[in-house]
N, C-alpha and C. Protein backbone atom coordinates (compact mmCIF):
# COMPACT_ATOMS: atom_id res chain seq x y z
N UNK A 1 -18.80 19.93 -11.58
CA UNK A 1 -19.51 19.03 -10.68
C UNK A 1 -18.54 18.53 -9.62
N UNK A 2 -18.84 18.26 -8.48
CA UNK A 2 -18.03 18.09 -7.26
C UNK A 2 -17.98 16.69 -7.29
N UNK A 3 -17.06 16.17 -6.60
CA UNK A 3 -16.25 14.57 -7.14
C UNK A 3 -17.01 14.17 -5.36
N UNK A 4 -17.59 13.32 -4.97
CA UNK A 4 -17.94 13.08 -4.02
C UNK A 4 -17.58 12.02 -3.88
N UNK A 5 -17.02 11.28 -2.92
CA UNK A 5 -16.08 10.28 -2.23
C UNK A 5 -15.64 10.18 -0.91
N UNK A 6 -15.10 9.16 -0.73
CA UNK A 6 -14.45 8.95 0.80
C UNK A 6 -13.48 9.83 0.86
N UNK A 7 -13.21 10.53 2.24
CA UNK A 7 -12.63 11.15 2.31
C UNK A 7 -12.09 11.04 4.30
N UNK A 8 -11.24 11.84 4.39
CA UNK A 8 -10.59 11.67 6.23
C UNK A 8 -11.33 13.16 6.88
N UNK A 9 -12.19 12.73 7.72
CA UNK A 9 -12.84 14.27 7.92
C UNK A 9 -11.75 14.54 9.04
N UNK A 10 -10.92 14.03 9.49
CA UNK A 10 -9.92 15.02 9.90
C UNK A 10 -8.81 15.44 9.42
N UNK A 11 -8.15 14.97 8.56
CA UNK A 11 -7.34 15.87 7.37
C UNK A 11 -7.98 16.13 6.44
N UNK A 12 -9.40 16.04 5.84
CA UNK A 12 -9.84 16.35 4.78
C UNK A 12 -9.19 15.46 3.89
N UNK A 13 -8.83 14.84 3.30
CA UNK A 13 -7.40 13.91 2.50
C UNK A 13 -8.52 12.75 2.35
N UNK A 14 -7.97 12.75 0.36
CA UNK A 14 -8.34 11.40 -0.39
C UNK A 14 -8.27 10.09 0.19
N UNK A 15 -9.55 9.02 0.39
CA UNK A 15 -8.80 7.91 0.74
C UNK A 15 -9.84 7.09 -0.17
N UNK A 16 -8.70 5.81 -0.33
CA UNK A 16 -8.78 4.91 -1.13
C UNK A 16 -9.29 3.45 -0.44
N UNK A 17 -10.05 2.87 -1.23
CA UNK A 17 -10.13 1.47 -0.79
C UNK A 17 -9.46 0.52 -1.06
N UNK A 18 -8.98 -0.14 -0.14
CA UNK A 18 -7.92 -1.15 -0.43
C UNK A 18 -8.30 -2.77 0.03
N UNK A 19 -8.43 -4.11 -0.93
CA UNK A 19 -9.15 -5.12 -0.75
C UNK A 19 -7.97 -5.97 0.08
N UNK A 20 -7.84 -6.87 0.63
CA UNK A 20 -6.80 -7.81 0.88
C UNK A 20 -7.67 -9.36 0.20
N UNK A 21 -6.27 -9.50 -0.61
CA UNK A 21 -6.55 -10.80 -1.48
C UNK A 21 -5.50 -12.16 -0.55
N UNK A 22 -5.81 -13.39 -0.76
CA UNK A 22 -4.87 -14.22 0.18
C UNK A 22 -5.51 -15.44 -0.76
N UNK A 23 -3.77 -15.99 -1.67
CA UNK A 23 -4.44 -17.13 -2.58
C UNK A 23 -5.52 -17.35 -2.95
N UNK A 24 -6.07 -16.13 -3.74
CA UNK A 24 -7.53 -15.84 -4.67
C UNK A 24 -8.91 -15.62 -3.55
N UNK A 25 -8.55 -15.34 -2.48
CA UNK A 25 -9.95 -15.54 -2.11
C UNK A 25 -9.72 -13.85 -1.13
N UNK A 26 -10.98 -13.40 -1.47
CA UNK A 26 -11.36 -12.24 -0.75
C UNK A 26 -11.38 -11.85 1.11
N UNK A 27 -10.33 -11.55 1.68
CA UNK A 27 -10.64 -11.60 2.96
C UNK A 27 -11.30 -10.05 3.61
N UNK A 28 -11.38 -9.03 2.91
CA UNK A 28 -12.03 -8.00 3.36
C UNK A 28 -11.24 -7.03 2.43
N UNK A 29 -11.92 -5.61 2.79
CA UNK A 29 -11.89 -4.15 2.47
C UNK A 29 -11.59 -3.14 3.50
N UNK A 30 -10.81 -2.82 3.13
CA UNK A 30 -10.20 -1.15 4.24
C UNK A 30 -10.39 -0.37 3.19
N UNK A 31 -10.35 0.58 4.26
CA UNK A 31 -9.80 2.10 3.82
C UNK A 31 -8.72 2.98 4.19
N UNK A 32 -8.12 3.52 3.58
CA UNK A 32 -6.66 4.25 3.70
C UNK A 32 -6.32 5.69 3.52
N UNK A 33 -5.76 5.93 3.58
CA UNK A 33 -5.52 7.43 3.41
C UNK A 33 -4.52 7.62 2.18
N UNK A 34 -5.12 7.91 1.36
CA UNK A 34 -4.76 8.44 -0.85
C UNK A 34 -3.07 9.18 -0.36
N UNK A 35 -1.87 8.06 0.30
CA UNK A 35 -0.53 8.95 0.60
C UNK A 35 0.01 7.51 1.07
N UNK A 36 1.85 7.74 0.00
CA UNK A 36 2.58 7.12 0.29
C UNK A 36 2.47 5.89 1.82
N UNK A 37 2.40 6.65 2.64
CA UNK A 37 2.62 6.16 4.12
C UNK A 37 1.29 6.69 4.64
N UNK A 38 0.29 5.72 5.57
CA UNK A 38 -0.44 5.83 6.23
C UNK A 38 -0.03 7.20 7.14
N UNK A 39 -0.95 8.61 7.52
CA UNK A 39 0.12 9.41 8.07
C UNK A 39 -0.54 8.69 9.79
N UNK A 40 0.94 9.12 10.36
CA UNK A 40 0.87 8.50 11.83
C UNK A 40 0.53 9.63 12.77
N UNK A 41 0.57 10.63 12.48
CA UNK A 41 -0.07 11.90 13.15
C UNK A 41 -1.86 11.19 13.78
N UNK A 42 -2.19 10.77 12.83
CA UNK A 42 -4.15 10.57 13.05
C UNK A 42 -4.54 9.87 12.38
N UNK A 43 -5.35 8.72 12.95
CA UNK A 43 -6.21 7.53 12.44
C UNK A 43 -7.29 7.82 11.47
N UNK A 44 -7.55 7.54 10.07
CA UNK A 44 -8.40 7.58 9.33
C UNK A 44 -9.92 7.86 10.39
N UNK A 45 -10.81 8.74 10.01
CA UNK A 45 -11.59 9.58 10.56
C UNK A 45 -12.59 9.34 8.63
N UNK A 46 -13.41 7.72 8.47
CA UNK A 46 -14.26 7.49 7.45
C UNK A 46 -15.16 8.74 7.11
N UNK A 47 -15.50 9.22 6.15
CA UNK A 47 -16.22 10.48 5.86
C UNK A 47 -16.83 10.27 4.24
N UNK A 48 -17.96 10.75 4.12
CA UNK A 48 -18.41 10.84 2.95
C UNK A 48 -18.37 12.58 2.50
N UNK A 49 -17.58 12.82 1.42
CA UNK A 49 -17.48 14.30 0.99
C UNK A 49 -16.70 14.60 -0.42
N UNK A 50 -16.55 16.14 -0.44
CA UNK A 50 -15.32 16.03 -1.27
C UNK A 50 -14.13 16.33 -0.47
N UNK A 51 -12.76 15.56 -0.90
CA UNK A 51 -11.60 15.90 -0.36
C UNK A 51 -10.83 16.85 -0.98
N UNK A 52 -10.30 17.41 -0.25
CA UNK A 52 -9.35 18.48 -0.33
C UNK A 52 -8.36 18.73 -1.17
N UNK A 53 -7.92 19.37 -2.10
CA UNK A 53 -7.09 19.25 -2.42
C UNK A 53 -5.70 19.31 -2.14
N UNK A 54 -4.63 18.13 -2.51
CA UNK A 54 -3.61 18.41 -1.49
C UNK A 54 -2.19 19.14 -2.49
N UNK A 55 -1.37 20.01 -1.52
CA UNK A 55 -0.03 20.61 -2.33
C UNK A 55 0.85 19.06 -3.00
N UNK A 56 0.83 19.47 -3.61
CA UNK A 56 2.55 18.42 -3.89
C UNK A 56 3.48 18.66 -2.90
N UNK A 57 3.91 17.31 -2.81
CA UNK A 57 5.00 17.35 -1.50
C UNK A 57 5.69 16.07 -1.85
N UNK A 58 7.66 16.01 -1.56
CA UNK A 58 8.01 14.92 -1.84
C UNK A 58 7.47 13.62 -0.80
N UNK A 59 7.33 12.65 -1.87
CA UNK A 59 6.34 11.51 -1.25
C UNK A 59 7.87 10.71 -0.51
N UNK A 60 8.99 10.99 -0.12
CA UNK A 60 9.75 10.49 0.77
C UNK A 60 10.07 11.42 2.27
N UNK A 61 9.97 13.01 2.11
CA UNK A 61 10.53 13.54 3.15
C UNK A 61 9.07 14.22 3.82
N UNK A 62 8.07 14.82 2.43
CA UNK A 62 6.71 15.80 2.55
C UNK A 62 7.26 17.09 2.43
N UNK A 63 8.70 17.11 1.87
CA UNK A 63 9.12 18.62 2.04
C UNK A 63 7.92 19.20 0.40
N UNK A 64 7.81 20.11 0.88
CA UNK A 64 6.65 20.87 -0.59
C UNK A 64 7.79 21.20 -1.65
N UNK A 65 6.93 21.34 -2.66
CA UNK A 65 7.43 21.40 -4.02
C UNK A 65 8.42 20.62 -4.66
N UNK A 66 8.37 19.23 -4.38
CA UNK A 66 9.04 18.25 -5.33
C UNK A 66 9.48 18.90 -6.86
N UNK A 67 11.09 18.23 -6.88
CA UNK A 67 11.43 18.73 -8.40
C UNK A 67 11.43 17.48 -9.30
N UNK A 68 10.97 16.27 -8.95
CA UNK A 68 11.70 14.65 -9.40
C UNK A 68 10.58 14.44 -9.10
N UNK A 69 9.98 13.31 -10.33
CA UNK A 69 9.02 12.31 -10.43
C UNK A 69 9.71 10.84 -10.86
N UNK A 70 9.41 9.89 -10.24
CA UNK A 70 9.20 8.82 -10.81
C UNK A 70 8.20 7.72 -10.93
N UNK A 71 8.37 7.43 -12.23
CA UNK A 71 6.89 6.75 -12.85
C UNK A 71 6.95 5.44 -12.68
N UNK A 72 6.37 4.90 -12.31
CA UNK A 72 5.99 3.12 -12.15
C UNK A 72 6.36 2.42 -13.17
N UNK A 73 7.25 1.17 -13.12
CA UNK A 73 7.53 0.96 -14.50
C UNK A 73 6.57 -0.65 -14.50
N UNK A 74 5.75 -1.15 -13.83
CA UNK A 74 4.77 -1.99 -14.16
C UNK A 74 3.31 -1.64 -14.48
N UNK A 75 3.00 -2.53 -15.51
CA UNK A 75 1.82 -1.90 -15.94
C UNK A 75 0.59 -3.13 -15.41
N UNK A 76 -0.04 -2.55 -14.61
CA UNK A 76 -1.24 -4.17 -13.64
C UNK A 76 -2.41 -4.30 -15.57
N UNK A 77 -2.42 -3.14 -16.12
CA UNK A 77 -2.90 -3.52 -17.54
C UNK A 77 -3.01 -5.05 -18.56
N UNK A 78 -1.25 -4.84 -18.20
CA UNK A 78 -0.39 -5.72 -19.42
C UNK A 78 -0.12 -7.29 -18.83
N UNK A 79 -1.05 -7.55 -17.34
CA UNK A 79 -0.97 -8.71 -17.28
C UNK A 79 -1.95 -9.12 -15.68
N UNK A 80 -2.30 -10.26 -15.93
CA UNK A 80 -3.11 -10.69 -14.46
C UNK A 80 -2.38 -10.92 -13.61
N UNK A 81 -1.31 -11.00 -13.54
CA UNK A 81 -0.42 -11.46 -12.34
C UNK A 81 0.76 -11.11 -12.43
N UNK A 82 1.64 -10.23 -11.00
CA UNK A 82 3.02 -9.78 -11.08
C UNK A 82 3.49 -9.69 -10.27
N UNK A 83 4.80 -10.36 -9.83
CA UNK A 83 5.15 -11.03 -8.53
C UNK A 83 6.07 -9.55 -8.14
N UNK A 84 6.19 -8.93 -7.41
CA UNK A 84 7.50 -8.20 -6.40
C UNK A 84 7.95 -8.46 -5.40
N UNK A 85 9.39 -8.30 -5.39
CA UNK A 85 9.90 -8.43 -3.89
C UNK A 85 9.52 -7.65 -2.85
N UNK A 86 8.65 -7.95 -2.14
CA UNK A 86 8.27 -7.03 -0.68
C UNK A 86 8.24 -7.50 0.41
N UNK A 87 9.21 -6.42 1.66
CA UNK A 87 9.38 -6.44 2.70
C UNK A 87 8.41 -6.42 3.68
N UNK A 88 7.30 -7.39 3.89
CA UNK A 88 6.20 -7.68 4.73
C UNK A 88 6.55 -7.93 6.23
N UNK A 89 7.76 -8.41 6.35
CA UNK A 89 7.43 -8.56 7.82
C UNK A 89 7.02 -8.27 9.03
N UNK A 90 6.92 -6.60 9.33
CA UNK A 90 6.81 -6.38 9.92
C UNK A 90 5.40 -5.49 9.59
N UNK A 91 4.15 -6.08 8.73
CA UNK A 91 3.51 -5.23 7.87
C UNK A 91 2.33 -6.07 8.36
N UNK A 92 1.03 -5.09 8.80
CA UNK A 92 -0.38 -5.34 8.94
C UNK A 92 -0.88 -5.84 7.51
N UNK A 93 -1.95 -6.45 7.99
CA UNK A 93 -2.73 -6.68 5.72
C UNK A 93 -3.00 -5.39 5.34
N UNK A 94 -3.60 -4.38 6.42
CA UNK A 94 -3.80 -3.35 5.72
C UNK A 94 -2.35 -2.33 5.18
N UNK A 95 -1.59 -2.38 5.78
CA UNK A 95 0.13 -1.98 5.84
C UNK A 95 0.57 -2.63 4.55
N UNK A 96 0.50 -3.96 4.72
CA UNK A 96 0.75 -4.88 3.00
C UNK A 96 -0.14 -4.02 1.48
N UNK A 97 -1.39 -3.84 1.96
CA UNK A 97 -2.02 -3.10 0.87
C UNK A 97 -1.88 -1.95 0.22
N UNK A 98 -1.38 -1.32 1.13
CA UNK A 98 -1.18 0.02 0.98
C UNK A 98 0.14 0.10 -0.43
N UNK A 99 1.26 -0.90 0.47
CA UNK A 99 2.74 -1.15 -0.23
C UNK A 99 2.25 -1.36 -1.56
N UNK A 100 1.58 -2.31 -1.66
CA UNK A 100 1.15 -2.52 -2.90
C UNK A 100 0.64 -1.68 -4.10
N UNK A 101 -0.50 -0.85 -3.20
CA UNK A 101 -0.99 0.19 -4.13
C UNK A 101 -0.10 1.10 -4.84
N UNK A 102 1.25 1.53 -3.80
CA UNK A 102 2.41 2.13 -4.39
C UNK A 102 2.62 2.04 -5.70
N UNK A 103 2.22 0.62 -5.71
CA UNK A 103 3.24 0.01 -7.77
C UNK A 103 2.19 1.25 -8.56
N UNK A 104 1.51 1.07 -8.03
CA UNK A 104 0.25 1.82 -9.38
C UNK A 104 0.53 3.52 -9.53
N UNK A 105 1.10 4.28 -8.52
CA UNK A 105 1.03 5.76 -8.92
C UNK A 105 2.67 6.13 -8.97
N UNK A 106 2.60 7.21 -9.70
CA UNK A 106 4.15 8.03 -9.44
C UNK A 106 4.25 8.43 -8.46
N UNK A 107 5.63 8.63 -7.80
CA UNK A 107 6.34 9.14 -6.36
C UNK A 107 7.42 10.65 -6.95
N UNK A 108 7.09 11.63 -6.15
CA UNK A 108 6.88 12.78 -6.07
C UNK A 108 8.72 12.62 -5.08
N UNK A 109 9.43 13.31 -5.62
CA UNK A 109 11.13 13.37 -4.62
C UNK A 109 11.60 15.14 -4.57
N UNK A 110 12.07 15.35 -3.52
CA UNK A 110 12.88 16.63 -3.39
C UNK A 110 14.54 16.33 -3.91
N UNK A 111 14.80 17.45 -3.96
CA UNK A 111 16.71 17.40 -4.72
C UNK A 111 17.31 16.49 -3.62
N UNK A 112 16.97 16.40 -2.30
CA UNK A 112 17.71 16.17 -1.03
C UNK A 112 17.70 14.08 -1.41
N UNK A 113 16.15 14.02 -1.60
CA UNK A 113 16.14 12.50 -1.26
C UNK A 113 15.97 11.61 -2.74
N UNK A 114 16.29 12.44 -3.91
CA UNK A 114 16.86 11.91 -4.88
C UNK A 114 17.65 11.61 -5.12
N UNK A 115 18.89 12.12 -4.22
CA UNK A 115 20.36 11.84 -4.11
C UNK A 115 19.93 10.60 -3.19
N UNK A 116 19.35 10.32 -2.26
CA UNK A 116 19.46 9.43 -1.50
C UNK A 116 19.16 7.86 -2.26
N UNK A 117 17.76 8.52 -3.05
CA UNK A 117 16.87 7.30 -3.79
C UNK A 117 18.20 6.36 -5.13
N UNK A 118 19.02 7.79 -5.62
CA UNK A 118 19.87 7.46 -6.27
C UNK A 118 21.03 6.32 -5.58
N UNK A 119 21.24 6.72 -4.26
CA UNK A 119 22.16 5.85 -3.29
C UNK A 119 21.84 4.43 -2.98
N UNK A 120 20.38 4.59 -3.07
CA UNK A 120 19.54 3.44 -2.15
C UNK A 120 19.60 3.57 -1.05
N UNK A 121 19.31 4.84 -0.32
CA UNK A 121 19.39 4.75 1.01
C UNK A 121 18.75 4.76 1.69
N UNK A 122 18.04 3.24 1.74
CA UNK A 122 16.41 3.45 2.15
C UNK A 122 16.82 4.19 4.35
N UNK A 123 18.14 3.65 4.58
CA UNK A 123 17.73 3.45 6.04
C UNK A 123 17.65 5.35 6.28
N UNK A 124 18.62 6.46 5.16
CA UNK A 124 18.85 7.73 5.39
C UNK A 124 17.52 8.36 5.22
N UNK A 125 16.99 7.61 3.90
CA UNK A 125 15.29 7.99 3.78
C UNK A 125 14.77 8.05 4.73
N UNK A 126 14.35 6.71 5.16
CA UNK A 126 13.79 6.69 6.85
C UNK A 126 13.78 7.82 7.71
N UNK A 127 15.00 8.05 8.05
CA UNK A 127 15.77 9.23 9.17
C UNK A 127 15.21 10.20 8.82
N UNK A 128 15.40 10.98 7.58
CA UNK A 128 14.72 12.18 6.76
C UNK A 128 13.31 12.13 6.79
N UNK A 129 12.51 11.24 6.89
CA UNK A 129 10.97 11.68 6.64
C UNK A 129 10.55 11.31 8.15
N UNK A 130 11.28 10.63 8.79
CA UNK A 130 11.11 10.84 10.94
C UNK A 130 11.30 12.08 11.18
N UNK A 131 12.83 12.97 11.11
CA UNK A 131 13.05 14.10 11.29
C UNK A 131 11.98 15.17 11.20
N UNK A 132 11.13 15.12 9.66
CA UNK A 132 10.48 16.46 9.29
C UNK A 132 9.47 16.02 9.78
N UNK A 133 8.42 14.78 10.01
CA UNK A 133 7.73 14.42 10.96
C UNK A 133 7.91 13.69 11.72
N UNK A 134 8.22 13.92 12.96
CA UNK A 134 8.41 12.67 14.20
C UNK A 134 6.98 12.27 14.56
N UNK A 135 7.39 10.91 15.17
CA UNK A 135 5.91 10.23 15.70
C UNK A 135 5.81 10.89 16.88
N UNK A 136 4.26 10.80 17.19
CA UNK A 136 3.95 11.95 18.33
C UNK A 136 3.92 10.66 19.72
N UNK A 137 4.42 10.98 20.82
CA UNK A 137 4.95 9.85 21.29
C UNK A 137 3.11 9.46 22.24
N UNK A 138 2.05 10.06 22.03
CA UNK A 138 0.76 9.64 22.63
C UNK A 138 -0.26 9.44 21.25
N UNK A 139 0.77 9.48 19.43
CA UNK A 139 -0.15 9.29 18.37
C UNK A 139 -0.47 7.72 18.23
N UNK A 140 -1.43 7.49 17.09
CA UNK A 140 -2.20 6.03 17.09
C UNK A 140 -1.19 5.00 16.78
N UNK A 141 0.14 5.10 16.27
CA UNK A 141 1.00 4.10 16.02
C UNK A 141 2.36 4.68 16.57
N UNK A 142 3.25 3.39 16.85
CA UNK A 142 4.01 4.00 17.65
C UNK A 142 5.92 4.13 16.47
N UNK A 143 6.67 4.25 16.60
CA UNK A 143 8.13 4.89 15.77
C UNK A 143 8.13 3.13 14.97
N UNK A 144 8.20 2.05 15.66
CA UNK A 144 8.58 0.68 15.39
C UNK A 144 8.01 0.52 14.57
N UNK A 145 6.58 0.84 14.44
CA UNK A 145 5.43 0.43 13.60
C UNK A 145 5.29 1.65 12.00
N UNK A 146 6.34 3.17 12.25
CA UNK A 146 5.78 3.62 11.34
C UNK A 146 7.13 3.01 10.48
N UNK A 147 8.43 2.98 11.38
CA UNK A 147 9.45 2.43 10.41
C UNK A 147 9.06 1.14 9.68
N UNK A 148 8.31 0.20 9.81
CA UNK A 148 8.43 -0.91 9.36
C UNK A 148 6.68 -0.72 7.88
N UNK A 149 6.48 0.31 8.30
CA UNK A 149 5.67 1.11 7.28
C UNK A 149 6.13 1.57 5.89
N UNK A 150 7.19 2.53 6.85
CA UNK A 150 8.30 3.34 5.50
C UNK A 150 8.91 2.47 4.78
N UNK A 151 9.54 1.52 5.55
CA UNK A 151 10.46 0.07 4.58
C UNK A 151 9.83 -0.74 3.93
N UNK A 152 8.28 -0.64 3.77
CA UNK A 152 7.56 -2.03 3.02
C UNK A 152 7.29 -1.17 1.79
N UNK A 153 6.78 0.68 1.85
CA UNK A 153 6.59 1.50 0.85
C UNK A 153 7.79 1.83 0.16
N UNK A 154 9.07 1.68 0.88
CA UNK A 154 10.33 1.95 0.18
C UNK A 154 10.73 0.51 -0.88
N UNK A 155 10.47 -0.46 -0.40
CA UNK A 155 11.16 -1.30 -0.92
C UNK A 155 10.37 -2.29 -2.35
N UNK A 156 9.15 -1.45 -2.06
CA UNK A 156 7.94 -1.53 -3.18
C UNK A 156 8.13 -0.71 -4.10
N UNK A 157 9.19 0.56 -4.06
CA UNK A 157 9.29 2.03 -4.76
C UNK A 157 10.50 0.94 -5.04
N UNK A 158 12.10 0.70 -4.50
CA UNK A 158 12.94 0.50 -5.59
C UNK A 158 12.75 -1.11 -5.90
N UNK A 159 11.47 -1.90 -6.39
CA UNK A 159 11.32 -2.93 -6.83
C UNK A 159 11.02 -2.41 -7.89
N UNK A 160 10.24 -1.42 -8.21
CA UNK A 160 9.61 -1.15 -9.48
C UNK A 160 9.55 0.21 -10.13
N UNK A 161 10.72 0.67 -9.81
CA UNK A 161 11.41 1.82 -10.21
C UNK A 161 12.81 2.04 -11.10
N UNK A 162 12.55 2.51 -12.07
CA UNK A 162 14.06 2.94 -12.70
C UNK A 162 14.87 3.46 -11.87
N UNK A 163 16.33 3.89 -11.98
CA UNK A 163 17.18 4.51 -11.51
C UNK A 163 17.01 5.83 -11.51
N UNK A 164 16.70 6.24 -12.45
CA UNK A 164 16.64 8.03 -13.07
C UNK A 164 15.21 8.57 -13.24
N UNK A 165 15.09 10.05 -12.34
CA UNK A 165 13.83 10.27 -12.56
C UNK A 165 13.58 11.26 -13.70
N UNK A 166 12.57 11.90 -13.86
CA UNK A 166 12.12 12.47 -14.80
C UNK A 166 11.95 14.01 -13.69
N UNK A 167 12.58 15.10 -14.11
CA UNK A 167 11.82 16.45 -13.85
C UNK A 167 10.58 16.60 -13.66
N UNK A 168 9.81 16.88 -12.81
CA UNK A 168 8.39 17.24 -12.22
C UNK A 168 8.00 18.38 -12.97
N UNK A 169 8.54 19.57 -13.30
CA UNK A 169 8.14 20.35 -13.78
C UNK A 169 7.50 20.15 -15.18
N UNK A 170 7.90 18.71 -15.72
CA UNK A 170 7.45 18.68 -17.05
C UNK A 170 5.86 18.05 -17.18
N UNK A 171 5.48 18.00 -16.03
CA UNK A 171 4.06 17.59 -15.88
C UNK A 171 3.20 18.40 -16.77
């Protein structure tokens, strides 16, 4: 049976709903695109369908075939409330939500930016996932806005991350 859901009818790509909460009270609902980082290539394009299935790709650079997983080490299960350190400043509510959703799934790494993740190098990270995609200088957000993107999803990944990952292949 076909999984029917929101989906980006221009990447075809999973997207998720994301609520913004503000001292218990409900201020609205977005939608996002089911990936690390909002991609800055193209603006969510709302769609009712099935989505696509996507390759594995490391969730820091997008290079394909990740060898390194790491697993979330909070469980939203084991309690109603859990404070992290996150780098908001320069972060939309919907940008804040996204960071957030991070805590909940595993992050997907290549050999290259496991050495980095191992370093903490969030600023080399950065550089590495600009490089293999640069912002398109007429796309919907502009370099200022995707860096301060990458640093709220990075710094949400080593709040609630072990040091050492686990082999991907053992999935």
């Amino acid at each position: 049976m076909e999984e029917i859901g929101f989906m980006c009818a221009r990447c075809g790509g999973e997207v998720h709903d994301v609520t913004h909460n503000r001292e218990g009270t409900l201020d609205g609902v977005g939608y996002r695109h089911n990936q690390r980082v909002e991609p800055w290539d193209h603006e969510l394009e709302l769609a009712v369908g099935e989505a696509a299935p996507q390759a594995q790709s490391c969730d820091f650079c997008g290079t394909s075939g990740p060898s390194w997983l790491y697993y979330p080490t909070l469980d939203p299960e084991d309690t109603d409330m859990f404070e992290v350190e996150l780098d908001t400043t320069q972060l939309s509510d919907d940008d804040t939500a996204v960071a957030v959703l991070n805590m909940l799934y595993p992050w997907y790494s290549c050999d290259t930016c496991s050495v980095l993740v191992a370093d903490r190098n969030i600023d080399v990270l950065i550089e590495r996932a600009l490089e293999r995609t640069p912002v398109p200088a007429d796309g919907p957000v502009d370099e200022e806005t995707v860096r301060a993107r990458l640093k709220g999803s990075l710094s949400v990944f080593f709040t609630t991350r072990p040091g050492r990952p686990q082999p991907s292949r053992a999935l």
